[in-house]
N, C-alpha and C. Protein backbone atom coordinates (compact mmCIF):
# COMPACT_ATOMS: atom_id res chain seq x y z
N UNK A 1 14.20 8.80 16.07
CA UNK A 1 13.26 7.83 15.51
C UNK A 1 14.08 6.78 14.78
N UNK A 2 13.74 5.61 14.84
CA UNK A 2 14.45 4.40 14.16
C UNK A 2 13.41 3.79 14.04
N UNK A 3 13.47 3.30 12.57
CA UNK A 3 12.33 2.82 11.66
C UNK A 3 12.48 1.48 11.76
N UNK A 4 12.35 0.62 11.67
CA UNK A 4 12.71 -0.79 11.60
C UNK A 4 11.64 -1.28 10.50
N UNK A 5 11.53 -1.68 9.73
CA UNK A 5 10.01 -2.72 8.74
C UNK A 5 10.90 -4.56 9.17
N UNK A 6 9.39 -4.89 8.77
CA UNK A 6 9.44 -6.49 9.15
C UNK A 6 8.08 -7.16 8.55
N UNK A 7 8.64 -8.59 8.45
CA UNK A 7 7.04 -8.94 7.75
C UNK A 7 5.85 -8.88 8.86
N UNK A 8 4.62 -8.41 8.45
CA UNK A 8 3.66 -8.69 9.19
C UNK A 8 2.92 -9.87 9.52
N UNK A 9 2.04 -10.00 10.31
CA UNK A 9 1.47 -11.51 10.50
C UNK A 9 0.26 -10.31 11.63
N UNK A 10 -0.45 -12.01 11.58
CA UNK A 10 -1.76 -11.90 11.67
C UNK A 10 -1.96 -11.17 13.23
N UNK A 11 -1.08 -11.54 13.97
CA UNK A 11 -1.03 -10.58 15.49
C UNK A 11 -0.99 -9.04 15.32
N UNK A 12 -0.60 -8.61 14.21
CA UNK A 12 -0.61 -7.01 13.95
C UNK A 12 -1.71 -6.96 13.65
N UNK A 13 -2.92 -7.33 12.76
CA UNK A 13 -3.79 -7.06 12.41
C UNK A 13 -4.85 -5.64 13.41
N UNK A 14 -4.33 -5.29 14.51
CA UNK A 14 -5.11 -4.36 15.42
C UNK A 14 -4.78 -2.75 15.33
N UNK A 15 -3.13 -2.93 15.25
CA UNK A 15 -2.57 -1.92 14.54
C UNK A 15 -2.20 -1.23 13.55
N UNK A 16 -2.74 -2.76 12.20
CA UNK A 16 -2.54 -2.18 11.12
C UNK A 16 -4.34 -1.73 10.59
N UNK A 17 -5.07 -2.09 11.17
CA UNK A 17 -6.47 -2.08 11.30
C UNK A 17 -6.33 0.00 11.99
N UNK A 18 -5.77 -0.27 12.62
CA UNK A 18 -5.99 1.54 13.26
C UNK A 18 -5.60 2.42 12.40
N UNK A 19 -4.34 2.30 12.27
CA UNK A 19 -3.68 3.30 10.55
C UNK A 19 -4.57 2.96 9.44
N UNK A 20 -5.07 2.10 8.72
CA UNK A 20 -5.74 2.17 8.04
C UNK A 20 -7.35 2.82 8.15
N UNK A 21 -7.90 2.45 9.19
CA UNK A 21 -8.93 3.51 9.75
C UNK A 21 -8.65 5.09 9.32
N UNK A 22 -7.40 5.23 10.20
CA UNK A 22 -7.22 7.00 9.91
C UNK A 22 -7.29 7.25 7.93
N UNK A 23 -6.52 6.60 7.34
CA UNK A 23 -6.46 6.90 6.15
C UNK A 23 -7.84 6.71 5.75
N UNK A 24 -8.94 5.70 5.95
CA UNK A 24 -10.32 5.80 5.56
C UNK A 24 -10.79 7.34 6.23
N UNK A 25 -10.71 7.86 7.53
CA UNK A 25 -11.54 8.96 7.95
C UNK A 25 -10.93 10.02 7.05
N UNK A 26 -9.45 10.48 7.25
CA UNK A 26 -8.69 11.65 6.34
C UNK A 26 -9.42 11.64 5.07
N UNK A 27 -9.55 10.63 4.14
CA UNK A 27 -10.02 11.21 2.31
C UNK A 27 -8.84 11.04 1.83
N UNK A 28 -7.47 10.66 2.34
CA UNK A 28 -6.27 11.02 1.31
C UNK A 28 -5.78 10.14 0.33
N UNK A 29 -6.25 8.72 0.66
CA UNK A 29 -5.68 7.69 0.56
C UNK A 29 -6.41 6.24 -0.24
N UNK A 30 -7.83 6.72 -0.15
CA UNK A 30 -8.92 5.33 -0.53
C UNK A 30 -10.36 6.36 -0.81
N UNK A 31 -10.57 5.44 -1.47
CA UNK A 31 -12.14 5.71 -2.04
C UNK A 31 -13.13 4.82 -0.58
N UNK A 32 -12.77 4.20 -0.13
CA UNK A 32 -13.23 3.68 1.13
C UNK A 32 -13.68 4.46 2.18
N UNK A 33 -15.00 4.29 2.58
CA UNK A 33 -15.59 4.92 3.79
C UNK A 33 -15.64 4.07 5.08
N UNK A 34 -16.18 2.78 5.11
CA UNK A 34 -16.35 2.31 5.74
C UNK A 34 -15.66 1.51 6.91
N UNK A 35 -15.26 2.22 7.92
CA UNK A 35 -13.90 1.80 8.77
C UNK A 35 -14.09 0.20 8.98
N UNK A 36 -12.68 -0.47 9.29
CA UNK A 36 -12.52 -1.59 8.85
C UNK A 36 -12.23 -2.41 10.40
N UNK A 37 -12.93 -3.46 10.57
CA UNK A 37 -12.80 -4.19 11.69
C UNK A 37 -11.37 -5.13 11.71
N UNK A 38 -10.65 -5.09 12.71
CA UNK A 38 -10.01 -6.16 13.03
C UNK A 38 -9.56 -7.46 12.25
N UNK A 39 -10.77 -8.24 12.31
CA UNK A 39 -11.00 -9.43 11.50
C UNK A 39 -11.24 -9.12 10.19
N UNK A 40 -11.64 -8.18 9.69
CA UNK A 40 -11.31 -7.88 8.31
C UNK A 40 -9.68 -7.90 7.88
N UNK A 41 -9.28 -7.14 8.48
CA UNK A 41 -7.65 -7.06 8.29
C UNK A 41 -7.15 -7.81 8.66
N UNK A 42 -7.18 -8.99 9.48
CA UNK A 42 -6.62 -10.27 9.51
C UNK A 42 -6.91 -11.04 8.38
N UNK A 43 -8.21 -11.25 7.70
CA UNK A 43 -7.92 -11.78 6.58
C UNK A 43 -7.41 -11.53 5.30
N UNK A 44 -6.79 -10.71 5.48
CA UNK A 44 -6.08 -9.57 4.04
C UNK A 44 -4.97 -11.21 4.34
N UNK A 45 -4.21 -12.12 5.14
CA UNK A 45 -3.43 -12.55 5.39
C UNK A 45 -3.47 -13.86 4.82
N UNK A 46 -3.15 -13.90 3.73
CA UNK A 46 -3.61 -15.38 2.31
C UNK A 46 -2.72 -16.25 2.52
N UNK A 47 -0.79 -15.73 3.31
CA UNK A 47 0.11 -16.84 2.72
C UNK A 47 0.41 -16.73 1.18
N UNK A 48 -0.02 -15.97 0.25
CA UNK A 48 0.80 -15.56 -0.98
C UNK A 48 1.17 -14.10 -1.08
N UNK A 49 0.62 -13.09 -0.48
CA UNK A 49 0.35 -11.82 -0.52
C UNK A 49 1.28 -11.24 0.45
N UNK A 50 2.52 -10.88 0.64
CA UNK A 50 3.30 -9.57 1.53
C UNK A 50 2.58 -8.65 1.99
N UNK A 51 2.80 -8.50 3.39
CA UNK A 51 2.28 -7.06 3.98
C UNK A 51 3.84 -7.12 4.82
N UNK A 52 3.83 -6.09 4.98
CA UNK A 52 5.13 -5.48 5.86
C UNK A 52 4.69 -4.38 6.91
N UNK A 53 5.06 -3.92 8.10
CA UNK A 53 5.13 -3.45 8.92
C UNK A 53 6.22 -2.29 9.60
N UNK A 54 6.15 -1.14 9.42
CA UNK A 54 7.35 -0.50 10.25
C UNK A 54 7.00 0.20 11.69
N UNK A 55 7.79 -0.29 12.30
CA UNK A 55 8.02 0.21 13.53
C UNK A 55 8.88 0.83 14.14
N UNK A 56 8.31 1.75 15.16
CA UNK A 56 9.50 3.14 15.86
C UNK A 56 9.44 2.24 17.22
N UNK A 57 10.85 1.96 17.79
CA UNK A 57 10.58 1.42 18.96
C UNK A 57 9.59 0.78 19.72
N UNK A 58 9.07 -0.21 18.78
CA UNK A 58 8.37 -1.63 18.66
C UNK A 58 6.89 -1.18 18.61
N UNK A 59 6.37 0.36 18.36
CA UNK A 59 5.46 0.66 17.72
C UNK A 59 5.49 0.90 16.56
N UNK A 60 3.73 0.40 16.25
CA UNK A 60 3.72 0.05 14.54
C UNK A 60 2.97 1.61 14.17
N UNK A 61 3.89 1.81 13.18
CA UNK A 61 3.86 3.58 12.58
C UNK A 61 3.12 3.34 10.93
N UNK A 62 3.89 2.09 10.26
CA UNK A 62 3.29 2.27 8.90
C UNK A 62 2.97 0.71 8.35
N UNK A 63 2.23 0.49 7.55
CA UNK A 63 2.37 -0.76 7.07
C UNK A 63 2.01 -0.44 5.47
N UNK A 64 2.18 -1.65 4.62
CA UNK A 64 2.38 -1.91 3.18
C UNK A 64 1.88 -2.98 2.92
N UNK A 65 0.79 -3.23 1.77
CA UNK A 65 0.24 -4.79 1.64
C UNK A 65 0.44 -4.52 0.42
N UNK A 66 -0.06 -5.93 -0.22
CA UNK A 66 -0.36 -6.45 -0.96
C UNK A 66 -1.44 -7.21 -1.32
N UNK A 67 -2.02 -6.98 -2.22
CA UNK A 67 -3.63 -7.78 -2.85
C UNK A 67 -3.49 -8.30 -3.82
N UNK A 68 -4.66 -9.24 -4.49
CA UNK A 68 -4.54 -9.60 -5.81
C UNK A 68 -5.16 -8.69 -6.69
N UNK A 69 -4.59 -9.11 -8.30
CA UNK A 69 -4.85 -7.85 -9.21
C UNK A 69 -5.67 -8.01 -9.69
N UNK A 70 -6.04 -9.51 -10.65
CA UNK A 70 -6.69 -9.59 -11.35
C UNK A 70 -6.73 -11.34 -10.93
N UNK A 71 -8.58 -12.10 -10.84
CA UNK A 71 -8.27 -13.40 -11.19
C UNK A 71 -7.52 -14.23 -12.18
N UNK A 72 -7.37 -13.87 -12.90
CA UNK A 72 -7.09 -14.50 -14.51
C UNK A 72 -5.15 -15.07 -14.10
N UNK A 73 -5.47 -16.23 -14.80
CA UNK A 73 -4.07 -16.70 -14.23
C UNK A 73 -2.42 -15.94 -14.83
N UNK A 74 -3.21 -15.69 -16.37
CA UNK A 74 -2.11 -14.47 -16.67
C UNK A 74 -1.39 -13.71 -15.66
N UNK A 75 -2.26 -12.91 -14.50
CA UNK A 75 -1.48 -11.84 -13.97
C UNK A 75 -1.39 -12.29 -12.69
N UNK A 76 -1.15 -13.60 -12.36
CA UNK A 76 -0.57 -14.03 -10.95
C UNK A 76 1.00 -13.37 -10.23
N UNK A 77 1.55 -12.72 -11.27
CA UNK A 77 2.70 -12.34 -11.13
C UNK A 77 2.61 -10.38 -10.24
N UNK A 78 1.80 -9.96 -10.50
CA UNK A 78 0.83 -8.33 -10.45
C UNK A 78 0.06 -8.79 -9.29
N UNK A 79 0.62 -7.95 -8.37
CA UNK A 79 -0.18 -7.45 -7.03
C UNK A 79 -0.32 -5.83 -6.91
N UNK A 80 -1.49 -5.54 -6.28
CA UNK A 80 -1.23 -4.26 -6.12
C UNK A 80 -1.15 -4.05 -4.63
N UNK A 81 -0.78 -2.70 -4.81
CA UNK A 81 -0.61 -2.32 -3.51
C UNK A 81 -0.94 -1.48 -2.88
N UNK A 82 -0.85 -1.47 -1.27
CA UNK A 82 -1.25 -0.23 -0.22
C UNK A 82 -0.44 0.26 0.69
N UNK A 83 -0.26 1.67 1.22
CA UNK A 83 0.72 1.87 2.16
C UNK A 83 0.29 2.90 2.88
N UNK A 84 0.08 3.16 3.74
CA UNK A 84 -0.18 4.40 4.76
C UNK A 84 0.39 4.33 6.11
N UNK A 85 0.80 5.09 6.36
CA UNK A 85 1.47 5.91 7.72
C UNK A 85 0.24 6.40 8.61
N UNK A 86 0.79 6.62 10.23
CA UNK A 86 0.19 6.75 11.31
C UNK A 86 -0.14 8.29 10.77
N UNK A 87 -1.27 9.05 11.48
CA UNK A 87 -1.03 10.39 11.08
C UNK A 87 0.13 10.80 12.21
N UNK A 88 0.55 10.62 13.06
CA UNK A 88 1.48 11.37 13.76
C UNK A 88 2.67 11.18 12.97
N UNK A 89 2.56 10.01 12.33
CA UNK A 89 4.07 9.57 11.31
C UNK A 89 4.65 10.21 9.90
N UNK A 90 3.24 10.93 9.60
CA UNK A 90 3.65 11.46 8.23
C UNK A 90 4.46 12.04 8.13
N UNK A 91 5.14 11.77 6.81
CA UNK A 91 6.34 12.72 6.56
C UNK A 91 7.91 12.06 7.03
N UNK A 92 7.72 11.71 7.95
CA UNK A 92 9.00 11.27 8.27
C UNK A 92 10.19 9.71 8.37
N UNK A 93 8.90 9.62 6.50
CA UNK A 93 10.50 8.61 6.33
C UNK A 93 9.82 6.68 6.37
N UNK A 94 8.90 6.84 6.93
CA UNK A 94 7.93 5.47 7.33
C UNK A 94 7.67 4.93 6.30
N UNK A 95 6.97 5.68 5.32
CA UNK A 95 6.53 5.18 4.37
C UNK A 95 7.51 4.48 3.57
N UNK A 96 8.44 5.42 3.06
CA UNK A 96 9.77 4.77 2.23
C UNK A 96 10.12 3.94 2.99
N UNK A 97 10.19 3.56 3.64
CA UNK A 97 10.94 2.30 4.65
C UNK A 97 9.96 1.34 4.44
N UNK A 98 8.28 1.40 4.33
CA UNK A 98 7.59 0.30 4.19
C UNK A 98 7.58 0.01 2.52
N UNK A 99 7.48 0.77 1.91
CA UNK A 99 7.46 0.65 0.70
C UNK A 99 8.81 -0.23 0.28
N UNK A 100 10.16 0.26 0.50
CA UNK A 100 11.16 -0.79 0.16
C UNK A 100 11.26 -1.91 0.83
N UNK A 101 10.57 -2.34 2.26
CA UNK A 101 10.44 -3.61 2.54
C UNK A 101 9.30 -4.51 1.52
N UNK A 102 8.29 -3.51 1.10
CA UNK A 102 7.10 -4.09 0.33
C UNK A 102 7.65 -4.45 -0.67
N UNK A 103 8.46 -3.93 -1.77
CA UNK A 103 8.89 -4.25 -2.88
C UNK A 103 9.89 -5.06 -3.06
N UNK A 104 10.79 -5.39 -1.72
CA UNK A 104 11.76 -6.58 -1.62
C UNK A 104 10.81 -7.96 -1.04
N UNK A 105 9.91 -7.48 -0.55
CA UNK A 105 9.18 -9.13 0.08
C UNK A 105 8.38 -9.73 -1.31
N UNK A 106 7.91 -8.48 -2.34
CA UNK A 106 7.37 -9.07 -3.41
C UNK A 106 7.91 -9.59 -4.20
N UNK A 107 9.23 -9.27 -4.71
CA UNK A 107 10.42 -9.78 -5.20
C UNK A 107 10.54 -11.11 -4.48
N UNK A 108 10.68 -11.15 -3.25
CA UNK A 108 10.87 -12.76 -2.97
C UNK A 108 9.87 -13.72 -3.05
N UNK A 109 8.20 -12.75 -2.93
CA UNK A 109 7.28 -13.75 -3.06
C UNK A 109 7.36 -13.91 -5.00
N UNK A 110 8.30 -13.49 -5.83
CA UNK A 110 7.56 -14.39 -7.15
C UNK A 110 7.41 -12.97 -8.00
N UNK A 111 6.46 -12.09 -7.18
CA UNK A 111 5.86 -10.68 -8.36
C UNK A 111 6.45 -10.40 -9.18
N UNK A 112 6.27 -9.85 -10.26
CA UNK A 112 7.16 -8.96 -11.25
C UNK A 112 6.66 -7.47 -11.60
N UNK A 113 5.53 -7.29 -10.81
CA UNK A 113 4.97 -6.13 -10.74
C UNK A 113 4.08 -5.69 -9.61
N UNK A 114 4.40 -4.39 -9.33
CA UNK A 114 3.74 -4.04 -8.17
C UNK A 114 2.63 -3.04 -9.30
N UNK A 115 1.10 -2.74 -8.55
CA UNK A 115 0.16 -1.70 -9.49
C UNK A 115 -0.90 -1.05 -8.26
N UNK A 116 -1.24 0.40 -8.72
CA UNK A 116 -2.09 0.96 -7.54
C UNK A 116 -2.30 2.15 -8.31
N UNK A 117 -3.11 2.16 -7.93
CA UNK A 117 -3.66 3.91 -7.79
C UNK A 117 -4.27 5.28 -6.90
N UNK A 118 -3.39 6.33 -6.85
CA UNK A 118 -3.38 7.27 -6.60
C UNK A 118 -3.85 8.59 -6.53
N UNK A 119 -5.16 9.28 -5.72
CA UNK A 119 -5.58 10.07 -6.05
C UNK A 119 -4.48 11.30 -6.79
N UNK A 120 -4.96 12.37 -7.50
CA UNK A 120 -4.08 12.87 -8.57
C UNK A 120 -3.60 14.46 -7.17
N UNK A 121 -4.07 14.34 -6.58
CA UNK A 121 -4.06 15.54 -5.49
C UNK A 121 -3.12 14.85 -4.45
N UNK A 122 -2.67 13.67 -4.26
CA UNK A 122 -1.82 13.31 -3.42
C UNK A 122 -0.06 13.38 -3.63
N UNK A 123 -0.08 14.30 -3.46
CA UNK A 123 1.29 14.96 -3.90
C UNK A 123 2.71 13.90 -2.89
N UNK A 124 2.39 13.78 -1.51
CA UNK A 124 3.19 13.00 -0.88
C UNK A 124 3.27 11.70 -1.35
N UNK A 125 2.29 11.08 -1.59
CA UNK A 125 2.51 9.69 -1.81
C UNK A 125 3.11 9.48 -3.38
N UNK A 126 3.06 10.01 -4.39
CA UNK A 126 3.00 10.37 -5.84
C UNK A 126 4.46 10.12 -5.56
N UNK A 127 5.26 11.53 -4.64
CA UNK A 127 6.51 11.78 -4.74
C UNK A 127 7.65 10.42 -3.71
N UNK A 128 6.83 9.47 -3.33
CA UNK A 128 7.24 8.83 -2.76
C UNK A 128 7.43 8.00 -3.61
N UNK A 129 6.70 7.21 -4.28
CA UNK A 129 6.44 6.48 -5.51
C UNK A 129 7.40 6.40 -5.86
N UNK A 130 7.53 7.95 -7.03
CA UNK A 130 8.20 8.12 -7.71
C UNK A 130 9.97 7.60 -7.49
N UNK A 131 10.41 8.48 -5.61
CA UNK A 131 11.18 8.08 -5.47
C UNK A 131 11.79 6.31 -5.33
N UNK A 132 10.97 5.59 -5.56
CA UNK A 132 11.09 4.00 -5.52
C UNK A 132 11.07 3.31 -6.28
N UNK A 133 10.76 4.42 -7.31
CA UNK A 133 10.97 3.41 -8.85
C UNK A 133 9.59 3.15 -9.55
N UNK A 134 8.72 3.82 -9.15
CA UNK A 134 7.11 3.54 -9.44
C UNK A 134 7.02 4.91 -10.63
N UNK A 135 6.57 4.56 -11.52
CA UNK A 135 5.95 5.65 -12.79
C UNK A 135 4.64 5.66 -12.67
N UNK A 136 4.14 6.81 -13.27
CA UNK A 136 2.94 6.74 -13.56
C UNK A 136 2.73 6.70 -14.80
N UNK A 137 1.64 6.21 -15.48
CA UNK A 137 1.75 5.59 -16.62
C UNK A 137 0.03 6.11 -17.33
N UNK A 138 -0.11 6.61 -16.37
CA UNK A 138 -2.14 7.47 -17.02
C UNK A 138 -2.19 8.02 -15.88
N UNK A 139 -3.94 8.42 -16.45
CA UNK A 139 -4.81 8.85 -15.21
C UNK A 139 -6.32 8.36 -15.62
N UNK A 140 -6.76 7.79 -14.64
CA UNK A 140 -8.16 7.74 -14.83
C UNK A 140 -9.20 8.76 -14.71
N UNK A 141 -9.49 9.40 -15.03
CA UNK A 141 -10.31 10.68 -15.26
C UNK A 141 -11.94 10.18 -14.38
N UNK A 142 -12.07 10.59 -13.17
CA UNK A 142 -13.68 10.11 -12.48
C UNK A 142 -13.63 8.95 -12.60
N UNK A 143 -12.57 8.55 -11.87
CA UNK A 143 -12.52 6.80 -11.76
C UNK A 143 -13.68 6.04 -10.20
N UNK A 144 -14.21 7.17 -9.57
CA UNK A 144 -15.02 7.12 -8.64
C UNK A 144 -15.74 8.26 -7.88
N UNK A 145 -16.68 8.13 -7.10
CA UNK A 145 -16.96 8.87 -6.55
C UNK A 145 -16.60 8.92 -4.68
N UNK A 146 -16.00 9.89 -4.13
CA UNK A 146 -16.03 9.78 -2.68
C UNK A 146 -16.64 11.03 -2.07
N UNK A 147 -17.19 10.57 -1.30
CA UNK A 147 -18.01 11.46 -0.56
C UNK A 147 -19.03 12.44 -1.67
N UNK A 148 -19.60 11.74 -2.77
CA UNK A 148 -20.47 12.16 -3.74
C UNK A 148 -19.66 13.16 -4.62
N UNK A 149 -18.37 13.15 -4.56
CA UNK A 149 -17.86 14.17 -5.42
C UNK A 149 -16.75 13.11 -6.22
N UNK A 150 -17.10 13.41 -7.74
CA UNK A 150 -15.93 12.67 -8.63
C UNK A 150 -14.07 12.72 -8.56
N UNK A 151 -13.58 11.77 -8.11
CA UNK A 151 -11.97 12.14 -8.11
C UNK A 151 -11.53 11.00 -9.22
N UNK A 152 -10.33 12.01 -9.59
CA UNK A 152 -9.29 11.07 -10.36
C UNK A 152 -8.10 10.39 -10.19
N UNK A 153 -7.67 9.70 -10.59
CA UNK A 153 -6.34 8.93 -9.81
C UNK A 153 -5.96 9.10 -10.53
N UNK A 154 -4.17 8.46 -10.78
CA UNK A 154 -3.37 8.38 -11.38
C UNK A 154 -2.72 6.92 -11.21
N UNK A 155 -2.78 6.04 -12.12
CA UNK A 155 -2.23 4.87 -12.16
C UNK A 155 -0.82 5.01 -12.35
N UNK A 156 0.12 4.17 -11.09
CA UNK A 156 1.32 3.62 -10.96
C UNK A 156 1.45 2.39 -10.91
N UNK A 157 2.97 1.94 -11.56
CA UNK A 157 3.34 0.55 -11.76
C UNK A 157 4.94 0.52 -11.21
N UNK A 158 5.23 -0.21 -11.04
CA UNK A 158 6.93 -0.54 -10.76
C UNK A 158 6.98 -2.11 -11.08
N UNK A 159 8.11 -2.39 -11.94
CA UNK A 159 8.06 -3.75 -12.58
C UNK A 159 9.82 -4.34 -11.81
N UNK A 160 9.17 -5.19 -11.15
CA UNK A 160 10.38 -6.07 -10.41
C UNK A 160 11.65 -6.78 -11.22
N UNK A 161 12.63 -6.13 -11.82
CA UNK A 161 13.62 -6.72 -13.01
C UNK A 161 13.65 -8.11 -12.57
N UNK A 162 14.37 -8.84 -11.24
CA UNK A 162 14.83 -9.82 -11.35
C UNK A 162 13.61 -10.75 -11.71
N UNK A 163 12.61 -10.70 -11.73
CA UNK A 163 11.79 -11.59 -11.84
C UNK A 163 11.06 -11.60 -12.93
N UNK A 164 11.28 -10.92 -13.93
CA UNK A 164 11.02 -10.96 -15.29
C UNK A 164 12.06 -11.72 -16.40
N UNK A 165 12.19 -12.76 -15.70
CA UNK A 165 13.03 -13.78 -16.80
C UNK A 165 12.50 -14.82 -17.57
């Protein structure tokens, strides 16, 4: 397997639309039920916002975005973020590969902080985090309901040095 990440653009939108599907059906990953069309995920694509893409021999296995955090012009610098792997991909390495393309494209777009949250039962993604430089910093205690049952997350941050000058 050879991982490759690269920036995404709006022609992926079909494949990154499918992995994200699976993570809506699984429960592991989003409070989100509602599988996501195509043209939805093409417009995630602003021109200020990084998404990245990894691919195994020019199939797309994982991708990594970026959203806005908050309107308020204060935190133009704070994106948060998303990352999920193919289910055939888990585990092996995709994610960290999208994640450090995600956190170097945000660095070049400007960010000084990446922010997201984490169900508290997601042990893979937590430990992925962690390994990248992401803390967790709380937990939101019944920060929602999915599938009518209350879960809690755990809020992570990773603060971009060079761009805090």
């Amino acid at each position: 397997m050879t991982l490759r990440a690269r920036s995404a653009s709006p022609a992926d939108a079909a494949a990154i639309t499918r992995i994200y599907n699976e993570g809506i059906e699984d429960r592991l990953g989003t409070f989100e039920t509602r599988r996501r069309a195509e043209s939805e995920v093409a417009a995630w694509f602003d021109g200020r916002h990084p998404i990245v893409v990894v691919e195994d021999d020019g199939q797309i296995v994982a991708f990594a975005s970026t959203s806005s955090y908050r309107p308020r012009d204060c935190y133009t610098g704070i994106a948060e973020f998303s990352v999920y792997v193919s289910r055939q991909r888990r585990g092996r390495g995709a994610g960290r590969v999208a994640m450090d393309a995600l956190i170097a494209a945000a660095s070049a777009s400007g960010f000084w902080k990446l922010v997201s949250r984490v169900f508290v039962e997601n042990t893979a993604s937590r430990r992925l985090l962690t390994a990248v430089g992401f803390r967790e910093v709380g937990t939101y205690h019944k920060h929602a309901k999915l599938d009518g049952i209350w879960r809690d997350v755990v809020i992570v941050e990773r603060l971009i040095p060079e761009n805090l000058t």
